[in-house]
Protein backbone atom coordinates (compact mmCIF):
# COMPACT_ATOMS: atom_id res chain seq x y z
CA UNK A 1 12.69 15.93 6.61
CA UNK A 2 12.64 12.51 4.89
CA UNK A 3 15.97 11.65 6.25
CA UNK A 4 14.64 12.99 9.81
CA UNK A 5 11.16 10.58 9.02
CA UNK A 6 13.34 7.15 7.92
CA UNK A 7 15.54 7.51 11.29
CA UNK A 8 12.46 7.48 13.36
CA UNK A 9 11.18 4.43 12.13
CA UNK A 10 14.17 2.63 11.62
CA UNK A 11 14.60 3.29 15.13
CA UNK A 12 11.05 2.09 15.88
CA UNK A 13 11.60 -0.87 13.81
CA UNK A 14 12.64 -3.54 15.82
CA UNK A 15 9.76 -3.03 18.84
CA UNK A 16 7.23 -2.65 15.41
CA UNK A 17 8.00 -5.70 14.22
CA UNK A 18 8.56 -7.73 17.41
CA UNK A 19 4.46 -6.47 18.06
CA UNK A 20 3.65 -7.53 14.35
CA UNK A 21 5.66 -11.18 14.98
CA UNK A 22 4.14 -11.69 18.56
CA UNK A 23 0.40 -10.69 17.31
CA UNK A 24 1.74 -13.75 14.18
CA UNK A 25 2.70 -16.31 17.07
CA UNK A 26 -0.58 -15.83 19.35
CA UNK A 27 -3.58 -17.24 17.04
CA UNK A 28 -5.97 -16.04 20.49
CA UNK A 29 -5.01 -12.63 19.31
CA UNK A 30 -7.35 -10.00 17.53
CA UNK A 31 -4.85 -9.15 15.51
CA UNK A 32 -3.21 -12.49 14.33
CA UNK A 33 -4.74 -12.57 11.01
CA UNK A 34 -4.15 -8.84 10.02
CA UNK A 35 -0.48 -10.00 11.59
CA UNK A 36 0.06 -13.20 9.17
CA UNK A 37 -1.72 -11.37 6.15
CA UNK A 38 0.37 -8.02 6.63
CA UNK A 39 4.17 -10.62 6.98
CA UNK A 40 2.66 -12.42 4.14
CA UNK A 41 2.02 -9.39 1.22
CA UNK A 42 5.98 -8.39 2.38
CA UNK A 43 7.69 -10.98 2.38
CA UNK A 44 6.13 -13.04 -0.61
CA UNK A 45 7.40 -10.37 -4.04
CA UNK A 46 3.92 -9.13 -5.59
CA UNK A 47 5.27 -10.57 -8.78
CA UNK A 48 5.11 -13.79 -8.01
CA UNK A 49 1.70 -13.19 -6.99
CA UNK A 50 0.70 -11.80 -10.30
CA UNK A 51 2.46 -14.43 -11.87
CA UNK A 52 0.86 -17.31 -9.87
CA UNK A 53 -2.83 -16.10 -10.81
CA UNK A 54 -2.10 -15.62 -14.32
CA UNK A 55 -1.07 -19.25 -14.24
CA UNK A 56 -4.12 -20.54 -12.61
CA UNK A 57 -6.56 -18.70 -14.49
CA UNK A 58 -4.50 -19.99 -17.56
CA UNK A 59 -3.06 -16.90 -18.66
CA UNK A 60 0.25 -15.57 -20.10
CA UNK A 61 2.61 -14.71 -17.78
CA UNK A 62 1.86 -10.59 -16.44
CA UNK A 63 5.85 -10.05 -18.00
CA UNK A 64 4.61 -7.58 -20.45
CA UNK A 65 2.69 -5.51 -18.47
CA UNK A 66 3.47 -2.10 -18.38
CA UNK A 67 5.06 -1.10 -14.90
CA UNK A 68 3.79 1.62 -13.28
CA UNK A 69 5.98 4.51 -10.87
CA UNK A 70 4.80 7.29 -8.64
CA UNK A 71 6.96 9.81 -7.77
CA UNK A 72 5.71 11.82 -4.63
CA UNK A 73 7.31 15.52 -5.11
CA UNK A 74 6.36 18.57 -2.86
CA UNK A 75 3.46 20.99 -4.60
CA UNK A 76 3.92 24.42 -5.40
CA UNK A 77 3.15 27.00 -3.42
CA UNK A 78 -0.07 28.87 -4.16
CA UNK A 79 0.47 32.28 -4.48
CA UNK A 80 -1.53 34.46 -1.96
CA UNK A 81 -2.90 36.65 -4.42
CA UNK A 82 -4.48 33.74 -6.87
CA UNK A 83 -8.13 32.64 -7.28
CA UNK A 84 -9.72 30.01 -5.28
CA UNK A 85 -9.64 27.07 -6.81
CA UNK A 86 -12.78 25.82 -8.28
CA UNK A 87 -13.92 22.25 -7.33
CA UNK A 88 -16.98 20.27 -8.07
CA UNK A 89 -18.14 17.05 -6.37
CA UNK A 90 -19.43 14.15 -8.70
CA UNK A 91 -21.26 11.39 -7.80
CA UNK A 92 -20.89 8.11 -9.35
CA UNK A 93 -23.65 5.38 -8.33
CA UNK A 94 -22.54 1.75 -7.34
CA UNK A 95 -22.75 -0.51 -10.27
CA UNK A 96 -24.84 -2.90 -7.39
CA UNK A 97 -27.67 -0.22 -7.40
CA UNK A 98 -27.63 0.21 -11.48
């Protein structure tokens, strides 16, 4: 299914990003800033962002932070004959309206 998913959109791929590039290029366009902020958080590595702010806020450098992974994996089944699962809602209040 994954394999199926990636073909599709490297397929789509080069109309995708010819829309992003031309939305870029037109500064009239209602989308030329999401355009030009989108090209800008891929192409620029999020480390050097990290590592920029650090700098200008006079920090240490973010290299020993720990790095973090998520691994998306497919859930279990439930069984038909199990319990409903019990949920409960909790609200937490804005720190603005403390």
């Amino acid at each position: 299914m994954l394999r199926d998913g990636a073909s599709v959109l490297n397929e789509a791929a080069p109309d995708i990003m010819a829309t992003i590039l031309g939305y870029a290029r037109n500064p009239k366009h209602p989308h030329h800033e999401w355009a030009l902020k989108l090209i800008a958080e891929r192409v620029i590595p999020r480390k050097m962002y990290a590592d920029l702010g650090a700098r200008m806020t006079g920090s240490k450098s973010c290299a020993g932070r720990p790095a973090v992974t998520i691994i998306v994996q497919q859930a279990a089944p439930v069984p038909p004959d199990s319990p409903p699962l019990d949920v409960e809602v909790v609200e937490v209040p804005d720190k603005e309206s403390e």
